[in-house]
C-alpha atoms as a PDB file:
ATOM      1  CA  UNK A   1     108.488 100.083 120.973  1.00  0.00           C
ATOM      2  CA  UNK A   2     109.200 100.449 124.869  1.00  0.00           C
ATOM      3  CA  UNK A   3     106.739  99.744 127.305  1.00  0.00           C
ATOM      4  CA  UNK A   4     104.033 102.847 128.221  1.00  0.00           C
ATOM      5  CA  UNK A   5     104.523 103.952 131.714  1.00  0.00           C
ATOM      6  CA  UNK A   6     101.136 103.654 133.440  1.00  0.00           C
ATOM      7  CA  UNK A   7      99.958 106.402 136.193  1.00  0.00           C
ATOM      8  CA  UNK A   8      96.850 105.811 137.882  1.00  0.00           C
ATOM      9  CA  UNK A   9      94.271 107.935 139.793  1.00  0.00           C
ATOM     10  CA  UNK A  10      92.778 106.067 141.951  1.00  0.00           C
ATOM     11  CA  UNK A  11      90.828 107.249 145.587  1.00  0.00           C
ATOM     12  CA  UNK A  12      92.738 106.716 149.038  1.00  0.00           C
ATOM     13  CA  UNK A  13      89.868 104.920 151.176  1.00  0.00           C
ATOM     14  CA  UNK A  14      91.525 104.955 154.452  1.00  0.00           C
ATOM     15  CA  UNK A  15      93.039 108.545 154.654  1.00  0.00           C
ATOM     16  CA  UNK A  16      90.471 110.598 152.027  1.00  0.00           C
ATOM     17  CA  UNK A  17      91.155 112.155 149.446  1.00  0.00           C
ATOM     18  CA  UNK A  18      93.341 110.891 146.141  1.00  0.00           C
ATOM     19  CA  UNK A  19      96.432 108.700 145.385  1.00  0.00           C
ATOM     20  CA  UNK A  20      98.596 109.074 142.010  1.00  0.00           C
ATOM     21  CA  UNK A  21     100.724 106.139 141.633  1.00  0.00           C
ATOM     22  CA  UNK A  22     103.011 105.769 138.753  1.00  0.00           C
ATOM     23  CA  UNK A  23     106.735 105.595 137.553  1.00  0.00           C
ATOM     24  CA  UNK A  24     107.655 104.538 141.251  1.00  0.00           C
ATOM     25  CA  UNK A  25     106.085 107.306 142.963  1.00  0.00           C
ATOM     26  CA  UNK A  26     103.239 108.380 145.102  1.00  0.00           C
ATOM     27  CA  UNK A  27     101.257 112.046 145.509  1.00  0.00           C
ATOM     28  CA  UNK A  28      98.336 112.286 147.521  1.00  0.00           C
ATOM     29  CA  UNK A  29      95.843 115.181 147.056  1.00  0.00           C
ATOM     30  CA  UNK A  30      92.665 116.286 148.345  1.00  0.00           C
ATOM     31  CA  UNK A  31      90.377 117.185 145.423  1.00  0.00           C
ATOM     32  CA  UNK A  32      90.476 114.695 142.340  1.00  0.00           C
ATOM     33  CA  UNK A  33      90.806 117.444 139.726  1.00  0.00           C
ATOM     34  CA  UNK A  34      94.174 118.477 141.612  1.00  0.00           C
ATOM     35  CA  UNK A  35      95.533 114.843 141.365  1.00  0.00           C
ATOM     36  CA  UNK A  36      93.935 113.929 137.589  1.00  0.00           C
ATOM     37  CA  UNK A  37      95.985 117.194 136.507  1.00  0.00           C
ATOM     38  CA  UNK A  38      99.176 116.201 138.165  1.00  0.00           C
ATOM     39  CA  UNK A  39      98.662 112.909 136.791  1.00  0.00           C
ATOM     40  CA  UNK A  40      98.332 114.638 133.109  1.00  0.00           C
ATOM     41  CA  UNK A  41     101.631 116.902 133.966  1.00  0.00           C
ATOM     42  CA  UNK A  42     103.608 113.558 134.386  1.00  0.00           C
ATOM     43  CA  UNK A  43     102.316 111.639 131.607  1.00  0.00           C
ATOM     44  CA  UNK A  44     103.451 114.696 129.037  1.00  0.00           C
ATOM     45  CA  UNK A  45     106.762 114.805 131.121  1.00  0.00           C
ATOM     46  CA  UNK A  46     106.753 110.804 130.451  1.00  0.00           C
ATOM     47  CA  UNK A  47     106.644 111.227 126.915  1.00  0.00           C
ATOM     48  CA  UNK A  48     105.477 107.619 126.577  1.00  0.00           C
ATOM     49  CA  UNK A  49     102.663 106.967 129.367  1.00  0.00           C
ATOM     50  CA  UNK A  50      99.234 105.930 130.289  1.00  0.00           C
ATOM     51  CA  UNK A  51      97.237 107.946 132.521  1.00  0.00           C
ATOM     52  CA  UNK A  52      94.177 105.780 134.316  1.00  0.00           C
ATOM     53  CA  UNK A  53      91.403 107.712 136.152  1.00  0.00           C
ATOM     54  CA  UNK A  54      89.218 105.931 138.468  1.00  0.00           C
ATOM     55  CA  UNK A  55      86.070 106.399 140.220  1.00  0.00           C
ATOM     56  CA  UNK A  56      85.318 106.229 143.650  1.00  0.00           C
ATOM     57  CA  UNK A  57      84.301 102.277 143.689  1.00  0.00           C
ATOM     58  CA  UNK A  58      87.574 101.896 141.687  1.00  0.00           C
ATOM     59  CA  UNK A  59      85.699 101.055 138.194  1.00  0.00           C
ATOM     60  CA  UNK A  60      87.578 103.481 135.246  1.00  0.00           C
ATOM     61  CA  UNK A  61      86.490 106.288 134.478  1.00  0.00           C
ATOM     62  CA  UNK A  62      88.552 107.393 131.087  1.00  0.00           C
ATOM     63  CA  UNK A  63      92.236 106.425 129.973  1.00  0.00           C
ATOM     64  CA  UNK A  64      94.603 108.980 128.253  1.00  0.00           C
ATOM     65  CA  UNK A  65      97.480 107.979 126.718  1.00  0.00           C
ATOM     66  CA  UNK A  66     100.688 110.832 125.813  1.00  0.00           C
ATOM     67  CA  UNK A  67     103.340 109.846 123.856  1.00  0.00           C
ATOM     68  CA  UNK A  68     103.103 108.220 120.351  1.00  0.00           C
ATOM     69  CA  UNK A  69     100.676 105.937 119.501  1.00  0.00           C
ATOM     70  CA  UNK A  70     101.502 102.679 118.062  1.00  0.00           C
ATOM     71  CA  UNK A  71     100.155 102.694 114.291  1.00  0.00           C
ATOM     72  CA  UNK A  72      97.138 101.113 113.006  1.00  0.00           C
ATOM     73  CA  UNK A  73      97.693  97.852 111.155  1.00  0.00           C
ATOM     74  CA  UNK A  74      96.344  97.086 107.939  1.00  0.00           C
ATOM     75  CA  UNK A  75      92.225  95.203 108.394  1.00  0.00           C
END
């Protein structure tokens, strides 16, 4: 199974505002909702990614994943 691409939303401290880094890229945005929905746009786009949201002091806030899942193994 290939590797998940992983995009993460994380805040820009020095210049305000929010940072999406993934796939070998960069967006910045002003308003988190703006960058956490660009985020989502890329990781359906992906077809096989990761989508980390932060908070402010970095911690995570949630983790979507798009693509297919790897299946459960047996207990």
């Amino acid at each position: 199974m290939p590797k998940r691409t992983r995009i993460d939303v994380t805040p820009d401290k020095r210049a305000g505002g929010w940072v999406v880094k993934g796939g070998g890229e960069e967006h910045r945005f002003d308003r988190k909702a703006d960058a956490v929905q660009s985020a989502a746009a890329a990781g359906r786009q992906l077809g096989n990614a990761q989508v980390v949201i932060r908070t402010m002091d970095g911690k995570i806030q949630s983790e979507r994943t798009y693509g297919n899942d790897p299946r459960r193994s047996k207990g």
